[in-house]
PDB file of N, CA and C in Angstrom:
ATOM      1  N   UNK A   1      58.644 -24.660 -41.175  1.00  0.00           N
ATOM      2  CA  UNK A   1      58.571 -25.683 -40.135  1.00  0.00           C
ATOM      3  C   UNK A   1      57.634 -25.211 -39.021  1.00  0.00           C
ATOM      4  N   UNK A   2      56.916 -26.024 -38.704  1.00  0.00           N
ATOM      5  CA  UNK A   2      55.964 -25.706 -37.484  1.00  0.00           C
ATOM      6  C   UNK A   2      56.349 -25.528 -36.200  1.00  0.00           C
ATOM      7  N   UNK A   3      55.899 -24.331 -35.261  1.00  0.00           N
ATOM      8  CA  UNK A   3      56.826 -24.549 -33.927  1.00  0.00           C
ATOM      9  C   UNK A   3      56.228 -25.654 -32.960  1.00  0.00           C
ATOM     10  N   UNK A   4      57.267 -25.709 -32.207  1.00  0.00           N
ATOM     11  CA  UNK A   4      56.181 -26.595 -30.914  1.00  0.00           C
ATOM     12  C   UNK A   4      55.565 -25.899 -30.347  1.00  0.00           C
ATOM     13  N   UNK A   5      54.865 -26.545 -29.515  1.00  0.00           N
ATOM     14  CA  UNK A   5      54.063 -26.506 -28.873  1.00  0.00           C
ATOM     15  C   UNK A   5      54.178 -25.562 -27.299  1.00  0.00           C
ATOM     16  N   UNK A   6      55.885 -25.837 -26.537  1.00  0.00           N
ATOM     17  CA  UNK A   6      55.841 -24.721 -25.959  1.00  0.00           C
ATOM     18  C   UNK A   6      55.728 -22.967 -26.604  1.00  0.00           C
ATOM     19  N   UNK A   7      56.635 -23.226 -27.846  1.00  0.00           N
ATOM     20  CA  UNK A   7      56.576 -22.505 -28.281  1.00  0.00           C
ATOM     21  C   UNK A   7      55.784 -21.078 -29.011  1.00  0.00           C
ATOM     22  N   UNK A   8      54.493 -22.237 -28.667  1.00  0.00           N
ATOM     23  CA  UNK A   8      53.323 -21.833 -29.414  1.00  0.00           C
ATOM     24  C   UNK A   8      52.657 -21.164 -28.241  1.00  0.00           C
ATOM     25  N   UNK A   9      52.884 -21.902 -27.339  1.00  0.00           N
ATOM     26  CA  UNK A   9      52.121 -21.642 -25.797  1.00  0.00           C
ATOM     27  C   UNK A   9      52.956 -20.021 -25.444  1.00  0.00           C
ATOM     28  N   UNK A  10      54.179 -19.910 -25.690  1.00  0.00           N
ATOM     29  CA  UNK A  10      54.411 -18.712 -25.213  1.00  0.00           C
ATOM     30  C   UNK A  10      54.390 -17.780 -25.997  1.00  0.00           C
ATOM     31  N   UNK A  11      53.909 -18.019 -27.602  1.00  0.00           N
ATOM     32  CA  UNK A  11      53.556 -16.730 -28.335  1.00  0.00           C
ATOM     33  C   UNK A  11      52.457 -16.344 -27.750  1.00  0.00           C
ATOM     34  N   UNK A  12      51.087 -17.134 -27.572  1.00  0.00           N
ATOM     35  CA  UNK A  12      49.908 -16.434 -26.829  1.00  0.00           C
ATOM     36  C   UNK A  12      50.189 -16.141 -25.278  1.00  0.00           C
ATOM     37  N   UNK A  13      51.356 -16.920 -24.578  1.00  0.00           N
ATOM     38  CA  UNK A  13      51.739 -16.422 -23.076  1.00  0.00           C
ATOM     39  C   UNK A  13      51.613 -14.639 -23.426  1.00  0.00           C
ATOM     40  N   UNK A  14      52.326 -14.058 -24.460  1.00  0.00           N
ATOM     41  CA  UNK A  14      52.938 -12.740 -24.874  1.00  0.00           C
ATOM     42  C   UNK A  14      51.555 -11.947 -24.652  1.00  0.00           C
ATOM     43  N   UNK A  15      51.064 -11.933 -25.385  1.00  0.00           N
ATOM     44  CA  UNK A  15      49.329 -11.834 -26.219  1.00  0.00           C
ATOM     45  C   UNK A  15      48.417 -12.201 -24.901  1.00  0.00           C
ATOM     46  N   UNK A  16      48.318 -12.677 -24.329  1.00  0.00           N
ATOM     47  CA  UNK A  16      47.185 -13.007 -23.181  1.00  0.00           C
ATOM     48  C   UNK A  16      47.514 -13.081 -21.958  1.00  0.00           C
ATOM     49  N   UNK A  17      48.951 -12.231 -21.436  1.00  0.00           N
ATOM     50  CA  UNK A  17      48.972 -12.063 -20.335  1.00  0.00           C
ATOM     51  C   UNK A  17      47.945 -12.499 -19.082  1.00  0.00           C
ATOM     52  N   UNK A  18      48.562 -13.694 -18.162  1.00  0.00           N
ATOM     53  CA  UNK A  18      47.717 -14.087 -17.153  1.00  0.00           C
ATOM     54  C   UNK A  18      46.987 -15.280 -17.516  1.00  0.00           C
ATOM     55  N   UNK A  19      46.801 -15.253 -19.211  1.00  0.00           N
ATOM     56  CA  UNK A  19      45.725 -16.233 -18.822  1.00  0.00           C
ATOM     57  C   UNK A  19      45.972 -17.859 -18.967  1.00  0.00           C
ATOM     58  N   UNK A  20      45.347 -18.465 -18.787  1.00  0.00           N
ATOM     59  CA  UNK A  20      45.081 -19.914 -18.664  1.00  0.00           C
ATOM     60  C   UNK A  20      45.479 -20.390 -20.218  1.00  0.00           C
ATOM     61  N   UNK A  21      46.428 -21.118 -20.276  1.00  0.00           N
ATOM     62  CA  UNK A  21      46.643 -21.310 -21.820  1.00  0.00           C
ATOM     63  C   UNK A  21      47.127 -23.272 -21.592  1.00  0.00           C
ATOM     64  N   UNK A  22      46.505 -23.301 -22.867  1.00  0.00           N
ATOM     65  CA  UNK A  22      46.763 -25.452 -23.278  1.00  0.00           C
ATOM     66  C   UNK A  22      46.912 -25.184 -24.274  1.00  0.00           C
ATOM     67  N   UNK A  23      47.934 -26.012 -24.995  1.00  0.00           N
ATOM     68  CA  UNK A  23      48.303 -26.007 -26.437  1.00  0.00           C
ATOM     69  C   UNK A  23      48.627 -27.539 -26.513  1.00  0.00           C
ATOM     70  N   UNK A  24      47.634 -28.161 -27.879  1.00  0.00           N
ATOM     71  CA  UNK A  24      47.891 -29.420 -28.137  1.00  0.00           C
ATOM     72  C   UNK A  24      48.707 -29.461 -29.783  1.00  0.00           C
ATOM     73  N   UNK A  25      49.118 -30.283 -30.055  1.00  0.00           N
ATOM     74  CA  UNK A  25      49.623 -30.600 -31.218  1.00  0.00           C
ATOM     75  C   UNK A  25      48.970 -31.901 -31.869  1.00  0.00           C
ATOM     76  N   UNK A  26      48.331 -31.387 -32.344  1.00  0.00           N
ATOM     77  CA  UNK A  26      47.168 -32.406 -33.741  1.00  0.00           C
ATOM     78  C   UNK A  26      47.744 -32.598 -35.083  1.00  0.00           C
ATOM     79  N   UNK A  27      49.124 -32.778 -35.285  1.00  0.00           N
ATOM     80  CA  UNK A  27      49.479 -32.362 -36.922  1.00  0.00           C
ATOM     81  C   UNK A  27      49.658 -33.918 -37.362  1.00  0.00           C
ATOM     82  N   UNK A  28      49.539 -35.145 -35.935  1.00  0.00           N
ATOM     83  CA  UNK A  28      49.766 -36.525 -36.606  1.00  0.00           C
ATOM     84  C   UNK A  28      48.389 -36.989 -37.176  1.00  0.00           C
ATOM     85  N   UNK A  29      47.352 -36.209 -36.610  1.00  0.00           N
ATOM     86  CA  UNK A  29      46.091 -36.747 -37.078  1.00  0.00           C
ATOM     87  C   UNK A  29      45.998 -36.175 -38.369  1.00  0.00           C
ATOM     88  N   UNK A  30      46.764 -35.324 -38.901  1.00  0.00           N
ATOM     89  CA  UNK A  30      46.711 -34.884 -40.279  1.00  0.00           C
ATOM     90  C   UNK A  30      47.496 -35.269 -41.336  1.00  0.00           C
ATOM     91  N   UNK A  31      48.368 -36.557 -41.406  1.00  0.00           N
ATOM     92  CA  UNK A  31      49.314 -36.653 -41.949  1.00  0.00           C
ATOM     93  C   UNK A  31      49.112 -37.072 -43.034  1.00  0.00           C
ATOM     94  N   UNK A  32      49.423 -36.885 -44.056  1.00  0.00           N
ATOM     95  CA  UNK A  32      48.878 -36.925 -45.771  1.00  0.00           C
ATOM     96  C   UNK A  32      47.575 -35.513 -46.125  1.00  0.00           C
ATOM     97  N   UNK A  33      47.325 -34.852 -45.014  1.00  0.00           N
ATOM     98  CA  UNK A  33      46.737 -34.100 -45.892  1.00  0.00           C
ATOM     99  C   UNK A  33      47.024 -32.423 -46.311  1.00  0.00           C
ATOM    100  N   UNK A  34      46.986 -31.936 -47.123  1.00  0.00           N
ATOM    101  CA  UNK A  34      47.563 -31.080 -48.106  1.00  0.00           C
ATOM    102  C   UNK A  34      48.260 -30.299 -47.321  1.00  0.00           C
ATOM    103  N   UNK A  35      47.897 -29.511 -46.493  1.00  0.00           N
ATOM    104  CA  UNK A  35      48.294 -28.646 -45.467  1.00  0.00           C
ATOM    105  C   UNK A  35      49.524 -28.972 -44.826  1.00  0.00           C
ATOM    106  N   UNK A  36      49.352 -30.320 -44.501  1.00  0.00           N
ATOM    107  CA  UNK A  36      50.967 -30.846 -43.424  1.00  0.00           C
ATOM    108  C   UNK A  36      51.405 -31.329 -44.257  1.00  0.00           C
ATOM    109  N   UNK A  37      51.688 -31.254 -45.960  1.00  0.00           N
ATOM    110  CA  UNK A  37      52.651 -31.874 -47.041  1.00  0.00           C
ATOM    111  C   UNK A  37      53.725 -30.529 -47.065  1.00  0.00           C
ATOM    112  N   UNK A  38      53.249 -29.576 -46.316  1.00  0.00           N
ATOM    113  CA  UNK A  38      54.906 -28.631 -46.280  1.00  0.00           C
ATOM    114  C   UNK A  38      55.231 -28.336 -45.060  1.00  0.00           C
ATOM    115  N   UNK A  39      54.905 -29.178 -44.170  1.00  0.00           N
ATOM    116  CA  UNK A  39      55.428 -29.372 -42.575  1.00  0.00           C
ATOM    117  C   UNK A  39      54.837 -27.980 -41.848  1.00  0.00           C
ATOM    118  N   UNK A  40      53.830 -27.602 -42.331  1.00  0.00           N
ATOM    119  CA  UNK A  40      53.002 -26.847 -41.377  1.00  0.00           C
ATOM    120  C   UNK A  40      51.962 -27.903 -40.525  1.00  0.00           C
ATOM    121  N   UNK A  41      51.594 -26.984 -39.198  1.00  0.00           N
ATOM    122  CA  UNK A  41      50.881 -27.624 -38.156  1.00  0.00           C
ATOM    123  C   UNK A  41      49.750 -27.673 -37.931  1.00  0.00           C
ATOM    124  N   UNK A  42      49.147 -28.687 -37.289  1.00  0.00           N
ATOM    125  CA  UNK A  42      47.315 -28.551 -36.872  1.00  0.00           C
ATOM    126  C   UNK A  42      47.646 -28.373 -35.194  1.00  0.00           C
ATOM    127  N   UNK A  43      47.331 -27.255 -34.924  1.00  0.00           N
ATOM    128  CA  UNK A  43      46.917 -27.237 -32.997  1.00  0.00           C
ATOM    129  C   UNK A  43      45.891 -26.984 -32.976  1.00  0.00           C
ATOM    130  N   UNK A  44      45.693 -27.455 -31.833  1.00  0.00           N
ATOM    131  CA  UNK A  44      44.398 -27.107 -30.603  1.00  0.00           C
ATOM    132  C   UNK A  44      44.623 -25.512 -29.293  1.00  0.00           C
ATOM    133  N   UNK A  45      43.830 -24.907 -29.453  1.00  0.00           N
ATOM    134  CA  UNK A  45      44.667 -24.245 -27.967  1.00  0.00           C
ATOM    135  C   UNK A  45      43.345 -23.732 -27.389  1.00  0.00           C
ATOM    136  N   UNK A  46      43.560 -23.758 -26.072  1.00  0.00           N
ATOM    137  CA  UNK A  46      42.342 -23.561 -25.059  1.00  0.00           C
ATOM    138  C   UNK A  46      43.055 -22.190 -24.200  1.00  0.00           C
ATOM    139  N   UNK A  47      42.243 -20.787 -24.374  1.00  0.00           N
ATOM    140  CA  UNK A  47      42.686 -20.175 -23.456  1.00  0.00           C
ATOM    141  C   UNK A  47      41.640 -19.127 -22.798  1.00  0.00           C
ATOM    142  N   UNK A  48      41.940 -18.865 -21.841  1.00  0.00           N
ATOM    143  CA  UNK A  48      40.800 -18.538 -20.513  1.00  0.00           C
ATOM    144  C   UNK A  48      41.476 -17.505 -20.699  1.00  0.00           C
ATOM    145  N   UNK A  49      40.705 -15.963 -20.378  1.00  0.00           N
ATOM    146  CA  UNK A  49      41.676 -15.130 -20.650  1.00  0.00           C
ATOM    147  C   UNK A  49      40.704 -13.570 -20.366  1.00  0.00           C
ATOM    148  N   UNK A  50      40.595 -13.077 -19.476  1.00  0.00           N
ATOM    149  CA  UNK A  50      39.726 -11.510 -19.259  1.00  0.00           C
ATOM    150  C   UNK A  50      39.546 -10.630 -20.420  1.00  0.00           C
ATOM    151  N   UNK A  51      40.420 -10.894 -21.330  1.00  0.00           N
ATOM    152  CA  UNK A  51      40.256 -10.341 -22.684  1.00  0.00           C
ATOM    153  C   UNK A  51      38.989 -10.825 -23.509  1.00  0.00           C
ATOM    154  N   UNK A  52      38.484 -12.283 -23.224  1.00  0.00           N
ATOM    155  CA  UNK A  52      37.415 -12.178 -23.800  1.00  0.00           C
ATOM    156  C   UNK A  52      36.285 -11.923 -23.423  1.00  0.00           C
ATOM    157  N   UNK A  53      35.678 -10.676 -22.400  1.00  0.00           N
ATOM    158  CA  UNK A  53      34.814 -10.384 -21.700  1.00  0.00           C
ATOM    159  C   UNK A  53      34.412  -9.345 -22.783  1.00  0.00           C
ATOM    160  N   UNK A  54      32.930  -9.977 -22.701  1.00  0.00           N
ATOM    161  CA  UNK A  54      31.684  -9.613 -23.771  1.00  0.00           C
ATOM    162  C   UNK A  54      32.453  -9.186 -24.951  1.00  0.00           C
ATOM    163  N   UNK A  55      33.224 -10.204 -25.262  1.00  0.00           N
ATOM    164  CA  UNK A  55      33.423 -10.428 -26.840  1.00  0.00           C
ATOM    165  C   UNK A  55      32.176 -11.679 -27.581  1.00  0.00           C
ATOM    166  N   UNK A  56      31.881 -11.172 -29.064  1.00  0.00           N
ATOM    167  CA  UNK A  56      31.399 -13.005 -29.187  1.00  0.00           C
ATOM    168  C   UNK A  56      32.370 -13.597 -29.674  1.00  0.00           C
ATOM    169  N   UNK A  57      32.366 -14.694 -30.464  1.00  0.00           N
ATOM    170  CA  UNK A  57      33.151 -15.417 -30.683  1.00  0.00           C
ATOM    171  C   UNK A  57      34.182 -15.401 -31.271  1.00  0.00           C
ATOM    172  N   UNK A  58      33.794 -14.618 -32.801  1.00  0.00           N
ATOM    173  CA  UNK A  58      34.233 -14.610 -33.735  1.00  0.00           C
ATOM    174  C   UNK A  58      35.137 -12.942 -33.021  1.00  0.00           C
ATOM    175  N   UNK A  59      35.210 -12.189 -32.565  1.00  0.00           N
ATOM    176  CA  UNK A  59      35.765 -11.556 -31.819  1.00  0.00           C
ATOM    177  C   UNK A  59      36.875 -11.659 -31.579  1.00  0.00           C
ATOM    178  N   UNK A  60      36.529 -12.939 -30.241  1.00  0.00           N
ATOM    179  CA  UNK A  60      37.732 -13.529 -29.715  1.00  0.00           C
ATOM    180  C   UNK A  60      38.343 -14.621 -30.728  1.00  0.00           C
ATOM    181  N   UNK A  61      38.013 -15.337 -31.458  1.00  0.00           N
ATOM    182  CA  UNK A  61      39.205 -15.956 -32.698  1.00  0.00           C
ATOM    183  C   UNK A  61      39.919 -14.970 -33.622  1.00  0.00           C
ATOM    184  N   UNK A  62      39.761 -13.629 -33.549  1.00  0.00           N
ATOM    185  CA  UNK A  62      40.393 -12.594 -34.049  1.00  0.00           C
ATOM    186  C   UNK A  62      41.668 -12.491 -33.474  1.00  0.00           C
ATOM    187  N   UNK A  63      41.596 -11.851 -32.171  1.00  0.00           N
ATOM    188  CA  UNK A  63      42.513 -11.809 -31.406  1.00  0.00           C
ATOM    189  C   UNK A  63      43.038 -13.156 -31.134  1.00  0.00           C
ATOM    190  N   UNK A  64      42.754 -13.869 -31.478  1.00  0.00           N
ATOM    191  CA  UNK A  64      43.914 -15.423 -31.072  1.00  0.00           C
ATOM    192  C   UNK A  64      44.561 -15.734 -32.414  1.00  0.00           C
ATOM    193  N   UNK A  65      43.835 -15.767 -33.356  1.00  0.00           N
ATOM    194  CA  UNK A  65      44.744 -15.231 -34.748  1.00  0.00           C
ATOM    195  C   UNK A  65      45.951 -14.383 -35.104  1.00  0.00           C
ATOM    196  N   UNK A  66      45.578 -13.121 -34.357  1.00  0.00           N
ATOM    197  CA  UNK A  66      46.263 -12.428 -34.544  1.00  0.00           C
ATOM    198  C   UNK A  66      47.706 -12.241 -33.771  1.00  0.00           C
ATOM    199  N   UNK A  67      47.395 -12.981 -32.922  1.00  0.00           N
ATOM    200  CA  UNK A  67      48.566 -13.548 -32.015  1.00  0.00           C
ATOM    201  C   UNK A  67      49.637 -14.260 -32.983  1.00  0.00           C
ATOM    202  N   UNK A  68      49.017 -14.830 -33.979  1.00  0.00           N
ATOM    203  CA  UNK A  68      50.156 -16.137 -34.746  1.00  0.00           C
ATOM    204  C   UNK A  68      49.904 -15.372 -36.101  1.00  0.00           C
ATOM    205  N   UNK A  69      49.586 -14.430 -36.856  1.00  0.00           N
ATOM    206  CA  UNK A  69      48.866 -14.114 -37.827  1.00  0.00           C
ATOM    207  C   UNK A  69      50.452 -14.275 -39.256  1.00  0.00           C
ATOM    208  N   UNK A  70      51.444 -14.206 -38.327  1.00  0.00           N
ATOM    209  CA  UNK A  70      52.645 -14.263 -38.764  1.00  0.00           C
ATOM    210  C   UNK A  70      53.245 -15.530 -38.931  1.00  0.00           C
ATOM    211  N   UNK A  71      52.301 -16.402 -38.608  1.00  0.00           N
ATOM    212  CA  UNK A  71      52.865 -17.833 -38.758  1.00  0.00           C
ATOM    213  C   UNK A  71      52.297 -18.416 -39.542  1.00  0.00           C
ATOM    214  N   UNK A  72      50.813 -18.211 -40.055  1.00  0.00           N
ATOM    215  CA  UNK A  72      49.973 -18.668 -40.945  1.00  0.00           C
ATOM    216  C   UNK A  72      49.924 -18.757 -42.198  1.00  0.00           C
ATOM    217  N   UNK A  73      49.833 -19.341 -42.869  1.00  0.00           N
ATOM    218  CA  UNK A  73      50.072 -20.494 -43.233  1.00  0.00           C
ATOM    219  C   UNK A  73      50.866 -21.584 -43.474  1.00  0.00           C
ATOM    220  N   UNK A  74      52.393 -20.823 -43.298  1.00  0.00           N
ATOM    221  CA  UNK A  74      53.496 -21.306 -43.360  1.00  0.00           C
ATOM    222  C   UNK A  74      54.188 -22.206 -42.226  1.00  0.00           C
ATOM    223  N   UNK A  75      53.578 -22.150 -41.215  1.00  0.00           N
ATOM    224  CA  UNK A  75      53.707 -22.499 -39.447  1.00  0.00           C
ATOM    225  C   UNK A  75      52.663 -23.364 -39.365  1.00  0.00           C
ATOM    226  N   UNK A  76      51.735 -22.631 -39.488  1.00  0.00           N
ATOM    227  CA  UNK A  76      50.408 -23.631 -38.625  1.00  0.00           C
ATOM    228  C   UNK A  76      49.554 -23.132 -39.709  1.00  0.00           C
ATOM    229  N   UNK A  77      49.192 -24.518 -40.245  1.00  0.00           N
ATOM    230  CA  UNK A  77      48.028 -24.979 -41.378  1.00  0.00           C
ATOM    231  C   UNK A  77      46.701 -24.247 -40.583  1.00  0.00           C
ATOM    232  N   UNK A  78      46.308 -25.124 -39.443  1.00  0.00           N
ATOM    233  CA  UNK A  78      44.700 -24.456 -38.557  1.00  0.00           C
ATOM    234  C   UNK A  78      45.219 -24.589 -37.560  1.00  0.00           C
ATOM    235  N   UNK A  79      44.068 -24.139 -36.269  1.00  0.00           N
ATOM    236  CA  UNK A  79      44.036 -23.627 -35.051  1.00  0.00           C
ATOM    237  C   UNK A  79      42.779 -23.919 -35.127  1.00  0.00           C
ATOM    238  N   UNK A  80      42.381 -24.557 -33.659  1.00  0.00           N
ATOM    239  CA  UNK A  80      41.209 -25.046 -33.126  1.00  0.00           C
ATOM    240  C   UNK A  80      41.346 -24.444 -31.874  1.00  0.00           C
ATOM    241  N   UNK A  81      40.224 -23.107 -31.928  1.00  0.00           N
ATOM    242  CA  UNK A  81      40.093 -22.307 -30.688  1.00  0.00           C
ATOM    243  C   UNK A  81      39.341 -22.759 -29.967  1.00  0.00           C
ATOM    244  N   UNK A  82      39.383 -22.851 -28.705  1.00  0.00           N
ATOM    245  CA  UNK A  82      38.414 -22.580 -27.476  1.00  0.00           C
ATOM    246  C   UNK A  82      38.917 -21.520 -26.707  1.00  0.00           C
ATOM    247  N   UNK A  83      38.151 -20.714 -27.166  1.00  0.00           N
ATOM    248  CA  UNK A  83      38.406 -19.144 -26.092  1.00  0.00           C
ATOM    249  C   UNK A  83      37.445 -19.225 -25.259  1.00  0.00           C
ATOM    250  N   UNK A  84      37.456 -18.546 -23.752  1.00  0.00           N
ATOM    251  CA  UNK A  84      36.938 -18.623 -22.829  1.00  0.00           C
ATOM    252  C   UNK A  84      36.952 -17.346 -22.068  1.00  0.00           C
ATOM    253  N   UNK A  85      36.214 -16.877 -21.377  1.00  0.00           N
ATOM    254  CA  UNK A  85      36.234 -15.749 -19.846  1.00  0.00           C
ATOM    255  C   UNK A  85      36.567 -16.430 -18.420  1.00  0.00           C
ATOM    256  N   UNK A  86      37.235 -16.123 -17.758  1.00  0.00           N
ATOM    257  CA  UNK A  86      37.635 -16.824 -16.208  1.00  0.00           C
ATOM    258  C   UNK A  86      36.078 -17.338 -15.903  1.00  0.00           C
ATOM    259  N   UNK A  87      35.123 -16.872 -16.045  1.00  0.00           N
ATOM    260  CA  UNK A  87      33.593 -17.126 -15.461  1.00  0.00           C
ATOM    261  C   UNK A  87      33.198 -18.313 -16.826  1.00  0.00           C
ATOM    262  N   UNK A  88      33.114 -18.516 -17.600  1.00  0.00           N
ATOM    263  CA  UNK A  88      32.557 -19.408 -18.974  1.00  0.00           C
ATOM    264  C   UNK A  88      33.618 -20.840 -18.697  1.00  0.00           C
ATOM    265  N   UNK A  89      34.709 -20.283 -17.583  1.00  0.00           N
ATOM    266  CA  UNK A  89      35.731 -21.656 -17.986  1.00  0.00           C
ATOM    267  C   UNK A  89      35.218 -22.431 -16.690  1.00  0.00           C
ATOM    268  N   UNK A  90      34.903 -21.720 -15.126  1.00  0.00           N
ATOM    269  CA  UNK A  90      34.643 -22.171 -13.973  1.00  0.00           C
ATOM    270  C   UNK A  90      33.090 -23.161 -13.748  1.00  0.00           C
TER     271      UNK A  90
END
């Protein structure tokens, strides 16, 4: 079963101390497709965060992965990152 959405928000609260975190829940825009046929989730999450200073990208979707890496595939189908630096978000 997929968690919510606070829920989700305070696994990366754990993981990204301080930073700026949004967590959306996208799993109705997915409904019939393969992924959400075993009640796993589609989110969105936006987080601002000093950790990603002079990371590139693929970097920082590591570490936001790895935050949930325990939920995947069984929890949450995908994750739609926007990682950010306090300066890239202002």
């Amino acid at each position: 079963m997929r968690p919510d959405v606070e829920t989700l928000r305070a696994r990366f609260a754990e993981h990204f101390p301080g930073a700026t975190i949004e967590v959306g829940d996208d799993s109705h825009l997915h409904a019939g497709h393969a992924g959400a046929a075993g009640g796993a989730g589609h989110f969105s999450v936006r987080l601002v965060s000093g950790r990603f200073e002079g990371l590139r990208t693929v970097a920082r979707h590591r570490l936001v992965y790895d935050a949930v890496h325990d939920w995947m595939p069984q929890r949450i189908h995908a994750l739609v990152i926007d990682a950010r630096t306090p300066a890239e978000a202002s």
